[in-house]
C-alpha atoms as a PDB file:
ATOM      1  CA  UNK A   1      85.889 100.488  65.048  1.00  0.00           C
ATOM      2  CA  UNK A   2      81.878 101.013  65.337  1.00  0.00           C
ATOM      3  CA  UNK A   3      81.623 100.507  61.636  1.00  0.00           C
ATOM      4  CA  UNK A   4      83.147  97.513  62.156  1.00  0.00           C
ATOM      5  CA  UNK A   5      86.502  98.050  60.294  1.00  0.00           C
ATOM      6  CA  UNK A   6      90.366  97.135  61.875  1.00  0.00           C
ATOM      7  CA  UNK A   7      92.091 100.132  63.123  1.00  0.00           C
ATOM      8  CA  UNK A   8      93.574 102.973  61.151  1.00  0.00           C
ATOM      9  CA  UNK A   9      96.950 100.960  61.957  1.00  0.00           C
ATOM     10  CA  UNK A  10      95.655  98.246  60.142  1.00  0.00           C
ATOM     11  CA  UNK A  11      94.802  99.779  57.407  1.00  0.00           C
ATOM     12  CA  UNK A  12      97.067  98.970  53.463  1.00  0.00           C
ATOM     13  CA  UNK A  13      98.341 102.390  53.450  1.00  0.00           C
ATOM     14  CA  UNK A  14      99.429 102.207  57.111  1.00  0.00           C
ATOM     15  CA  UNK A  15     101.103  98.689  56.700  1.00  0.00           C
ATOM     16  CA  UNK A  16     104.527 100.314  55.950  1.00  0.00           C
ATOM     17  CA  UNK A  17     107.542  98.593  58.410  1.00  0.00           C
ATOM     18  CA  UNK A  18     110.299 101.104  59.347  1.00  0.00           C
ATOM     19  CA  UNK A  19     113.157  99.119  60.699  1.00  0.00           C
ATOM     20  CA  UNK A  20     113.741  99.361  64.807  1.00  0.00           C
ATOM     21  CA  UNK A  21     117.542 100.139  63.925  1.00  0.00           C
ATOM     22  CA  UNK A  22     118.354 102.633  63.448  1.00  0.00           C
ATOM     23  CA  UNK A  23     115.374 104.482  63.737  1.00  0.00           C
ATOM     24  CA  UNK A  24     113.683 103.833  66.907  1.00  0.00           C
ATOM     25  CA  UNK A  25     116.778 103.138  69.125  1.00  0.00           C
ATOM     26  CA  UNK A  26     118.641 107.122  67.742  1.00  0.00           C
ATOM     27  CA  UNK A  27     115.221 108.391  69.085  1.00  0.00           C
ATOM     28  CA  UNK A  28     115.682 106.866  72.491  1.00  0.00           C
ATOM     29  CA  UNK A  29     118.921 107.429  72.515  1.00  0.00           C
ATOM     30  CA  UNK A  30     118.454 111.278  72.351  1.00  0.00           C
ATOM     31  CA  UNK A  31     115.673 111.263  74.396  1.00  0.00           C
ATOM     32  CA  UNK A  32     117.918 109.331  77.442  1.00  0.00           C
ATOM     33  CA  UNK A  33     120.866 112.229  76.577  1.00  0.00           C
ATOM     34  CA  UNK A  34     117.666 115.321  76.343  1.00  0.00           C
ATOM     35  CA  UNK A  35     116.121 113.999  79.678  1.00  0.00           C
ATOM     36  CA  UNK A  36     119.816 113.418  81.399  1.00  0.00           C
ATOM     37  CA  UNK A  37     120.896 116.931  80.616  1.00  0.00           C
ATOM     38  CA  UNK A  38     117.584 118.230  82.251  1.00  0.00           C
ATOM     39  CA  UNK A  39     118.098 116.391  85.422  1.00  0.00           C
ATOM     40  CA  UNK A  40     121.305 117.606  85.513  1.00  0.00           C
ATOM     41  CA  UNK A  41     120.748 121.199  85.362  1.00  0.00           C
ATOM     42  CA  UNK A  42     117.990 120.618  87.475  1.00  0.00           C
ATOM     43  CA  UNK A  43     120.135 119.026  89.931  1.00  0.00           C
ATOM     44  CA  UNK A  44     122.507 122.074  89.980  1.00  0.00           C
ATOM     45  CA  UNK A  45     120.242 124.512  89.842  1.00  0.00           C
ATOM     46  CA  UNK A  46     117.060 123.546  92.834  1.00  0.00           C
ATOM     47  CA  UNK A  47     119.138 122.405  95.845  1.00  0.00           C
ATOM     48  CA  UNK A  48     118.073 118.718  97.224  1.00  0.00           C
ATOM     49  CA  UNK A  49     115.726 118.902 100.191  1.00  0.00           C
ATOM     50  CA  UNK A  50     118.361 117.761 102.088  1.00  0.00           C
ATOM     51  CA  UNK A  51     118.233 118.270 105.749  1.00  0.00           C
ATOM     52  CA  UNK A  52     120.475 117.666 108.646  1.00  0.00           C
ATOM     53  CA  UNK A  53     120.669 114.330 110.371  1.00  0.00           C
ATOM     54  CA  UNK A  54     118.236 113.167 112.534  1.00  0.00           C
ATOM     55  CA  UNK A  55     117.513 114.254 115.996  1.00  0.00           C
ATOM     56  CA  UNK A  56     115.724 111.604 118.424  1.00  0.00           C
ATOM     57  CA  UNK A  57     114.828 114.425 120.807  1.00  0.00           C
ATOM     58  CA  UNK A  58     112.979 116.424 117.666  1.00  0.00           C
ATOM     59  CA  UNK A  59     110.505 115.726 115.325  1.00  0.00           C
ATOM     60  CA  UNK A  60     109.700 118.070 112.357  1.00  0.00           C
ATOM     61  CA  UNK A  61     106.088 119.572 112.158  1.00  0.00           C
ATOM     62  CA  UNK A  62     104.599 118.497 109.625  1.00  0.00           C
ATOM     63  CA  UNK A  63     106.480 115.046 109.932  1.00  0.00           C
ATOM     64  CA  UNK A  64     105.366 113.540 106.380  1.00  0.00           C
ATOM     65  CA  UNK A  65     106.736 110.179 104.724  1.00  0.00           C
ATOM     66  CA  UNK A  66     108.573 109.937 100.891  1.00  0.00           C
ATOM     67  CA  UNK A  67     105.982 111.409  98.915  1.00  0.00           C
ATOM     68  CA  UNK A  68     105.561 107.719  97.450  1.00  0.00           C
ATOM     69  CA  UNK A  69     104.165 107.002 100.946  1.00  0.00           C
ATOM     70  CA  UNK A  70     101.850 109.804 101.751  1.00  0.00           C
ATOM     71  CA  UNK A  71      99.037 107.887 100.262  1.00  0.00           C
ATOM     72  CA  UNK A  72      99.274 105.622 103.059  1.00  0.00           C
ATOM     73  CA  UNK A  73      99.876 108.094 105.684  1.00  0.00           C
ATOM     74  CA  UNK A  74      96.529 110.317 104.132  1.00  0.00           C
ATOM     75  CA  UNK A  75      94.692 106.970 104.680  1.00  0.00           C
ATOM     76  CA  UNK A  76      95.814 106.616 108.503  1.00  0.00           C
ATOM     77  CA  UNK A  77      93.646 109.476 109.105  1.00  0.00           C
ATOM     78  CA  UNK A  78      90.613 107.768 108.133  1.00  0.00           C
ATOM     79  CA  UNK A  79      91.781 103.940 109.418  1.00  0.00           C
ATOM     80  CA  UNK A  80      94.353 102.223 111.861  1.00  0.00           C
ATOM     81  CA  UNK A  81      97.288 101.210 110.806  1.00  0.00           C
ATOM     82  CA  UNK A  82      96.573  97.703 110.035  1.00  0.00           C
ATOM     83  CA  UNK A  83      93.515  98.828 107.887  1.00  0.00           C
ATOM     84  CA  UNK A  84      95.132 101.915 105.992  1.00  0.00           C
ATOM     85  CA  UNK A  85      98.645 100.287 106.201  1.00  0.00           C
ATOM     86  CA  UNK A  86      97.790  96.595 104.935  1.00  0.00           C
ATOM     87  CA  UNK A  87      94.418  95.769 103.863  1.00  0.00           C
ATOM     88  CA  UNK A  88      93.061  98.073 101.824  1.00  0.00           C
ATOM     89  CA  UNK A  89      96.667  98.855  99.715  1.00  0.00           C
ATOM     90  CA  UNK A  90      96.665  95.472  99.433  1.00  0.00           C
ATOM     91  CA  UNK A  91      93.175  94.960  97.882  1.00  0.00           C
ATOM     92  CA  UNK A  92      93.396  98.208  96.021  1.00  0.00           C
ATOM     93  CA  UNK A  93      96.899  96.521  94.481  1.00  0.00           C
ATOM     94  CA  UNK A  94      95.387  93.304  93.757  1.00  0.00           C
ATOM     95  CA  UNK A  95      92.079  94.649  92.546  1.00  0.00           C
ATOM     96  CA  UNK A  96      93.853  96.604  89.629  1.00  0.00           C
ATOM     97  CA  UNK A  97      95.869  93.755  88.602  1.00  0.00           C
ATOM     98  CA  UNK A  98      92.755  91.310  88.601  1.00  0.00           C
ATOM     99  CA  UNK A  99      90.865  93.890  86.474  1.00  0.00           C
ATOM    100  CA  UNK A 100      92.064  92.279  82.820  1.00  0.00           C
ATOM    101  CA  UNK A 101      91.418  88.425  84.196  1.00  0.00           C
ATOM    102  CA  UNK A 102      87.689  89.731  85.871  1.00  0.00           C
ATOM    103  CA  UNK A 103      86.847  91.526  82.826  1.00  0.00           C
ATOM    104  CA  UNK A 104      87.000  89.316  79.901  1.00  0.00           C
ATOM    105  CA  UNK A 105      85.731  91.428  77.193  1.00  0.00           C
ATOM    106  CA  UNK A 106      88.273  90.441  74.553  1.00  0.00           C
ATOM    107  CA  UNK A 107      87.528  94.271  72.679  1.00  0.00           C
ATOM    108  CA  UNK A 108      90.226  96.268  72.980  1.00  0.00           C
ATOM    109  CA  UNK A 109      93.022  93.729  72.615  1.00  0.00           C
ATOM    110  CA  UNK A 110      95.468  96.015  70.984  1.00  0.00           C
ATOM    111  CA  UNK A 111      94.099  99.167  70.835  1.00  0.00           C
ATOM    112  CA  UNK A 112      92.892 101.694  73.243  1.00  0.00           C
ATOM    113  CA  UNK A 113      88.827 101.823  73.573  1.00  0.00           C
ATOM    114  CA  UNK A 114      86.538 103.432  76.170  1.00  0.00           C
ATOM    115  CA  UNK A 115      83.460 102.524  74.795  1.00  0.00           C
ATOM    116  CA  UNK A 116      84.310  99.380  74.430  1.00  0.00           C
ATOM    117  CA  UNK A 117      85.892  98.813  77.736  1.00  0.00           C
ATOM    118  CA  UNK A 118      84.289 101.129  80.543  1.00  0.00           C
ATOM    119  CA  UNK A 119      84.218  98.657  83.251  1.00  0.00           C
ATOM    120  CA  UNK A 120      88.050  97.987  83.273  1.00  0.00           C
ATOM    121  CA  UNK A 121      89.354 101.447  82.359  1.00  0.00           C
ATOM    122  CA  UNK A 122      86.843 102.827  85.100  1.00  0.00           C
ATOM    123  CA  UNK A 123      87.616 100.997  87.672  1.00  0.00           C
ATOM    124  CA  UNK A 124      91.380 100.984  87.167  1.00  0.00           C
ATOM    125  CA  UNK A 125      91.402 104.887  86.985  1.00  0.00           C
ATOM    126  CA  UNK A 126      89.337 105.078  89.869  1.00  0.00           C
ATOM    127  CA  UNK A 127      91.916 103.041  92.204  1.00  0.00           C
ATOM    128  CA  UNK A 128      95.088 104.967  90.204  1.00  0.00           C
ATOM    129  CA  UNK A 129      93.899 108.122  89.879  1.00  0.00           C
ATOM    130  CA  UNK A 130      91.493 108.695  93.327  1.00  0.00           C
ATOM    131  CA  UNK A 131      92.324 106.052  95.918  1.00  0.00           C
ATOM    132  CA  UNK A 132      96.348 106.502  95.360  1.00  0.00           C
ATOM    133  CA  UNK A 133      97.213 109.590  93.340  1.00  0.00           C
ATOM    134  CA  UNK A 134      94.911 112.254  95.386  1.00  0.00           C
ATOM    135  CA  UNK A 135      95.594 110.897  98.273  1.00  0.00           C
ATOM    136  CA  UNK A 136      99.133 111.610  97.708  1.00  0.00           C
ATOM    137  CA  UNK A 137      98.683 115.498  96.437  1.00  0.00           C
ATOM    138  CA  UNK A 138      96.504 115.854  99.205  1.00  0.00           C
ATOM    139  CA  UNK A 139      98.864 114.775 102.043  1.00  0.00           C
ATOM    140  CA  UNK A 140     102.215 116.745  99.669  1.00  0.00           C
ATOM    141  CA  UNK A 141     100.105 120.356  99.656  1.00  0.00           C
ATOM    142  CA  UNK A 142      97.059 120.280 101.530  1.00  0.00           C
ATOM    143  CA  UNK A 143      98.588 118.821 104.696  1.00  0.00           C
ATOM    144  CA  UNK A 144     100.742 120.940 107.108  1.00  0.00           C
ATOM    145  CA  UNK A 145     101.423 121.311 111.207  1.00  0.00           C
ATOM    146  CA  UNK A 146     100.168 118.657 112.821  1.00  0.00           C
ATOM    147  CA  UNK A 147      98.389 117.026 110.103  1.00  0.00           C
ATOM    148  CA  UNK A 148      95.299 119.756 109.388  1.00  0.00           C
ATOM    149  CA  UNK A 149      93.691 120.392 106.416  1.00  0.00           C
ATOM    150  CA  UNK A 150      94.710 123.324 104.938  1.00  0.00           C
ATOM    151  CA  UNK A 151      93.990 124.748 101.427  1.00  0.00           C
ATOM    152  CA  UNK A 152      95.673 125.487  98.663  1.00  0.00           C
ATOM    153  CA  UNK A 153      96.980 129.080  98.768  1.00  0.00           C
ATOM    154  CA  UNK A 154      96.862 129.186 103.011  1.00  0.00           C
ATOM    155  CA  UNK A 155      99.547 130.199 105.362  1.00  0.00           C
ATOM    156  CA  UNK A 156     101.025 126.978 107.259  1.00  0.00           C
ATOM    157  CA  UNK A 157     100.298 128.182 110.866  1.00  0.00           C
ATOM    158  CA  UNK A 158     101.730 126.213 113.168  1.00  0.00           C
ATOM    159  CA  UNK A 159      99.154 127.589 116.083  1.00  0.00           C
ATOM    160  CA  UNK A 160      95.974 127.090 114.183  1.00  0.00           C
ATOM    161  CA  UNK A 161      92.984 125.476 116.289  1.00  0.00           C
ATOM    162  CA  UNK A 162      90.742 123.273 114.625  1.00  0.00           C
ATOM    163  CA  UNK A 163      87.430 122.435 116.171  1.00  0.00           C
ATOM    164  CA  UNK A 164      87.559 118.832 115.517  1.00  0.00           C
ATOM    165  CA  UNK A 165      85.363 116.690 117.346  1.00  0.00           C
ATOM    166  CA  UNK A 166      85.038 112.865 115.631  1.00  0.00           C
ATOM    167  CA  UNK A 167      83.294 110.278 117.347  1.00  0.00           C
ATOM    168  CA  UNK A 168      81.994 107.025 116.968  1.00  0.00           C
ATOM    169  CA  UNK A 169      79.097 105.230 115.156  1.00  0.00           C
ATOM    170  CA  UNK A 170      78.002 104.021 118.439  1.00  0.00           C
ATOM    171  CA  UNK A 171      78.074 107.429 120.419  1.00  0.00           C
ATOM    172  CA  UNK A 172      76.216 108.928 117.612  1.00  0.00           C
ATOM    173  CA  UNK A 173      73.694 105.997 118.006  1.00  0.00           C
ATOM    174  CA  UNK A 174      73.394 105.805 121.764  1.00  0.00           C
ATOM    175  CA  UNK A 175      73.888 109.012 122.713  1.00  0.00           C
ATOM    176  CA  UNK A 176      73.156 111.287 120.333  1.00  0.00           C
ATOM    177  CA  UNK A 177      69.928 109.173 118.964  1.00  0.00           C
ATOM    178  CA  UNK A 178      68.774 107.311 121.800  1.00  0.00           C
ATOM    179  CA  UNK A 179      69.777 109.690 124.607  1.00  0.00           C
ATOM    180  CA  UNK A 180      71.020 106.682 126.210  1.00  0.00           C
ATOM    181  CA  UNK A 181      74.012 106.040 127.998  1.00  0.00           C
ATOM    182  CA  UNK A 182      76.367 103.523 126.324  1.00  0.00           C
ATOM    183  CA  UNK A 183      76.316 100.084 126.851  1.00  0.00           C
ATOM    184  CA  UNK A 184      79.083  98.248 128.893  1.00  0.00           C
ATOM    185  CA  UNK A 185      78.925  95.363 127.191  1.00  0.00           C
ATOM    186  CA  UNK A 186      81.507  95.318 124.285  1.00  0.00           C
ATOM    187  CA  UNK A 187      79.859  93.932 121.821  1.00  0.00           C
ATOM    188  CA  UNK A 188      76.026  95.615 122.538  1.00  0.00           C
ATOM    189  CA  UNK A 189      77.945  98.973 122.207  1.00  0.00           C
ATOM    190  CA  UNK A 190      79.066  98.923 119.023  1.00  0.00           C
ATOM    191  CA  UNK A 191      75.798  96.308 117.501  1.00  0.00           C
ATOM    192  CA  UNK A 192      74.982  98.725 114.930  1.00  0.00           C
ATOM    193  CA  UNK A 193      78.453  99.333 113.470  1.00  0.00           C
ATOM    194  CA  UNK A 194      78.884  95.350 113.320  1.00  0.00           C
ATOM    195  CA  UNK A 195      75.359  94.955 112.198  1.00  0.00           C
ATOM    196  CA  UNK A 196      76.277  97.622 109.349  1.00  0.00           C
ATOM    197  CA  UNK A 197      79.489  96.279 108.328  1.00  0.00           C
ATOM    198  CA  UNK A 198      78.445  92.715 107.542  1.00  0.00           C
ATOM    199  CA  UNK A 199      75.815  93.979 105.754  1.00  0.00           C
ATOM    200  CA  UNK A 200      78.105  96.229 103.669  1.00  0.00           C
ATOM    201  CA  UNK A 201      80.273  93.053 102.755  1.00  0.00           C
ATOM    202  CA  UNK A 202      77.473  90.193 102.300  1.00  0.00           C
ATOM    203  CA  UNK A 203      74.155  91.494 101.647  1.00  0.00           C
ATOM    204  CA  UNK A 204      75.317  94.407  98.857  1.00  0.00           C
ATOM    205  CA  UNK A 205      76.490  91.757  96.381  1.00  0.00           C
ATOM    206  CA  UNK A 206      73.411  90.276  96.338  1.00  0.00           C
ATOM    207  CA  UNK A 207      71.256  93.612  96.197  1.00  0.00           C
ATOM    208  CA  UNK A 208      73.813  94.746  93.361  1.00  0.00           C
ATOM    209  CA  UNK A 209      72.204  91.343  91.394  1.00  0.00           C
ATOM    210  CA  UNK A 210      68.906  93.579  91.478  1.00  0.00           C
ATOM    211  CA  UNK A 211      70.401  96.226  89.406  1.00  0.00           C
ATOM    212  CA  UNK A 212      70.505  95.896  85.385  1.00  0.00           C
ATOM    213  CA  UNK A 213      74.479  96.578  85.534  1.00  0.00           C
ATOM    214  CA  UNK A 214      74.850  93.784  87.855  1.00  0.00           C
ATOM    215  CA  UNK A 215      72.617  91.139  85.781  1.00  0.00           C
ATOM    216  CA  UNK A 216      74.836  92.213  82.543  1.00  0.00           C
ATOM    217  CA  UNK A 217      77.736  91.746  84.420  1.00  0.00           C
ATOM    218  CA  UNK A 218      76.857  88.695  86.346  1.00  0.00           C
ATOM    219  CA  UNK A 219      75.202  87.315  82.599  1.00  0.00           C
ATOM    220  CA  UNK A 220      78.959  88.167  81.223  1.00  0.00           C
ATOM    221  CA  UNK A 221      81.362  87.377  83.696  1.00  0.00           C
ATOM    222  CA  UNK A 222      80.113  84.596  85.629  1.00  0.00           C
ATOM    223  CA  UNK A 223      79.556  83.634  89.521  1.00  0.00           C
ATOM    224  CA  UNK A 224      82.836  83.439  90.714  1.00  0.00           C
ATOM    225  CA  UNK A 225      84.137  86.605  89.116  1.00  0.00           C
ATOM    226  CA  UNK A 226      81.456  88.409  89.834  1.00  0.00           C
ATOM    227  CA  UNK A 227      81.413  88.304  93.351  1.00  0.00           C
ATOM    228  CA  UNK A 228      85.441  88.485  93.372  1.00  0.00           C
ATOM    229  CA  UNK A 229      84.793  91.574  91.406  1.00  0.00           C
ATOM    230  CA  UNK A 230      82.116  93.011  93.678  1.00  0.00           C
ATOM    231  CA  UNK A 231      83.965  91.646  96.720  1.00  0.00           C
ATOM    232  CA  UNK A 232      87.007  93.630  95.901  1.00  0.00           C
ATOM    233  CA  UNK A 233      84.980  96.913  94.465  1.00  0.00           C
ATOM    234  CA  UNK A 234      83.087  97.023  98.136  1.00  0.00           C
ATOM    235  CA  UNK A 235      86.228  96.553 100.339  1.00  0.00           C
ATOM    236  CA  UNK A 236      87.661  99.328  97.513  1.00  0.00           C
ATOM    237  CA  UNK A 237      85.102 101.755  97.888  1.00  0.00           C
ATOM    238  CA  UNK A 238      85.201 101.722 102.046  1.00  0.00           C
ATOM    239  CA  UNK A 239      87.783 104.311 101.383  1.00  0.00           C
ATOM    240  CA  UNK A 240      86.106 107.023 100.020  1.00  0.00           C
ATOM    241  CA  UNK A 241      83.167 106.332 102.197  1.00  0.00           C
ATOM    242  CA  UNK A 242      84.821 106.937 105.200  1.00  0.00           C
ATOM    243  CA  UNK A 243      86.012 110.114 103.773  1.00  0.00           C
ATOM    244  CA  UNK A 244      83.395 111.242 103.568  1.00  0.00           C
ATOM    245  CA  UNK A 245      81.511 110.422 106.431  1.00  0.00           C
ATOM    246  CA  UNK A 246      84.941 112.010 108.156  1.00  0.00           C
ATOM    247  CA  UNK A 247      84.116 114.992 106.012  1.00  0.00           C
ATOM    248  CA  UNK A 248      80.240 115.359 106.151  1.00  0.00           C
ATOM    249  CA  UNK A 249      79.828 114.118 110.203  1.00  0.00           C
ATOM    250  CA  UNK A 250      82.842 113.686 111.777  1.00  0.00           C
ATOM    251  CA  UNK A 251      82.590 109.783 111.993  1.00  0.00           C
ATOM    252  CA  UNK A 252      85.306 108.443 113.302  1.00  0.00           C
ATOM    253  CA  UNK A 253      84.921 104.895 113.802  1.00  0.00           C
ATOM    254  CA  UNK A 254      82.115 102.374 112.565  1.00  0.00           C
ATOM    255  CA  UNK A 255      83.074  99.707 114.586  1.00  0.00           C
ATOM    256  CA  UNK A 256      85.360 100.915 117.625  1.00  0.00           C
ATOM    257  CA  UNK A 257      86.653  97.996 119.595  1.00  0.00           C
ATOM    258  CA  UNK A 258      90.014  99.153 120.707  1.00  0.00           C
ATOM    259  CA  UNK A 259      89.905  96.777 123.445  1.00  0.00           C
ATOM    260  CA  UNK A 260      90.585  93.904 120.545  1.00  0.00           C
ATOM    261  CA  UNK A 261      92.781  96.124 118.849  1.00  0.00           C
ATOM    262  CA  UNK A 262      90.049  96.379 115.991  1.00  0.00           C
ATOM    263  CA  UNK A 263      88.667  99.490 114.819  1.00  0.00           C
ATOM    264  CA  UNK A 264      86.709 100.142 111.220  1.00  0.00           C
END
C-alpha cells in the first residue's frame, strides 16, 4: 500500500471466487458443532457459580455486579453515580461510534491500516481496550472485601486495614496550601475546582489549536468536528485523570458540592 499498489487481495492471482456454498457455510457449520461441544463439556465439567437465593438481611463481601458491569462499578470509585453510571459510559459509547463520521480519512476503506489510520484506531482502542476492558479485569481480580485494591497473587483478607485518606480539591487548597480554614460559602469553597473544571472543558480546545496535531487535524477535519472530537476526547480522558490523581494524591473530589447533589 506505500508503493502505491491495491492490496495483495486485489491482486490477478488472488482474484480467484470460491463459491459461499458449500464452502464457507460446512466451515461454520463445524465450527457452531466444535464450539457447542466445548461449552458443553465445559458446562458439565466447571459447576455454574450458582449460589443460593438471596438474603435481604446479608450481603456478600465482595458484593460485585455481572462481570459485564464491573466497568461501571470500578468507575463509581472514582465518580458518583450519575457521573460513572451515565455520563461518561455514555460519551465513551457515543465517542467510539462517532470515530468513523469525525475521522474522514477515506484510507483504509476495506482493509486494515495503522499507518494510515492512527487517529481512529487509537482512539477507539483507547476507549475499548483502557476505559472499558481494564476496568473490568481490574474490578473481576484485583478487587476483593470491601472493595480494596488487592494484587494479583494476594490473599483476599477480609480484615485488612487500608490507610486511605481521600479528600477534596478544596481541602487540599485551603487547608493544606493556605493554612486556612474553609470557606462557608458554597461556592468560594470549592472556586478552584470550578475555576479548574471549566477550564478543562473550554479553554483546552483552544490551547490544543496551538499544537501541530491539532492544526492538521483542525486543517483536515473541520470546525465543527473538531471541537466535537476534542469535546468528546476531554470529557473521555477525565477518567483516567481522576485515576490517577486517586492513585498519586488521594484526590477525591474536584468539585465537591454534595449539598447540590454534584460532585466531580
Amino acid at each position: 500500500m506505500e508503493a502505491g499498489e491495491c492490496p495483495i487481495e486485489a491482486l490477478p492471482e488472488n482474484r480467484e471466487k470460491v463459491w459461499a456454498w458449500p464452502n464457507l457455510v460446512y466451515t461454520e457449520l463445524f465450527v457452531i458443532i466444535a464450539t457447542t461441544i466445548f461449552l458443553v463439556v465445559w458446562a458439565i465439567i466447571f459447576k455454574a457459580p450458582l449460589e443460593e437465593p438471596a438474603n435481604v438481611t446479608w450481603a456478600p463481601n465482595p458484593a460485585k455486579a455481572p462481570w459485564y458491569f464491573l466497568g461501571l462499578q470500578e468507575m463509581l470509585v472514582y465518580f458518583d453515580p450519575w457521573m460513572a453510571g451515565v455520563v461518561l459510559p455514555g460519551v465513551i459509547v457515543v465517542g467510539l461510534i462517532a470515530i468513523p463520521f469525525i475521522d474522514t480519512n477515506p484510507k483504509g476503506n476495506g482493509y486494515y491500516t495503522f499507518a494510515e489510520r492512527p487517529l481512529a484506531i487509537t482512539s477507539f482502542l483507547f476507549g475499548w481496550l483502557v476505559l472499558w476492558i481494564y476496568l473490568i479485569i481490574v474490578g473481576t481480580f484485583l478487587r476483593g472485601p470491601n472493595w480494596t485494591f488487592y494484587g494479583p497473587f494476594e490473599y483476599w483478607d477480609f480484615h485488612k486495614v487500608v490507610a486511605d485518606y481521600n479528600v477534596n480539591l478544596s481541602e487540599y487548597v485551603w487547608i493544606k496550601i493556605l493554612n486556612v480554614p474553609m470557606p462557608k460559602n458554597l461556592v468560594l469553597r470549592e472556586i478552584f475546582g470550578i475555576i479548574g473544571t471549566v477550564a478543562y472543558l473550554t479553554v483546552l480546545p483552544f490551547l490544543s489549536l496551538k499544537t501541530k496535531i491539532g492544526k492538521e487535524l483542525y486543517a483536515k477535519s473541520g470546525t465543527i468536528r473538531y471541537y466535537i472530537f476534542v469535546f468528546l476526547f476531554i470529557i473521555m480522558m477525565s477518567l483516567p485523570i481522576k485515576m490517577v490523581l486517586r492513585w498519586l494524591i488521594n484526590l477525591k473530589y474536584i468539585v465537591a458540592l454534595p449539598e447540590w447533589e454534584l460532585n466531580l
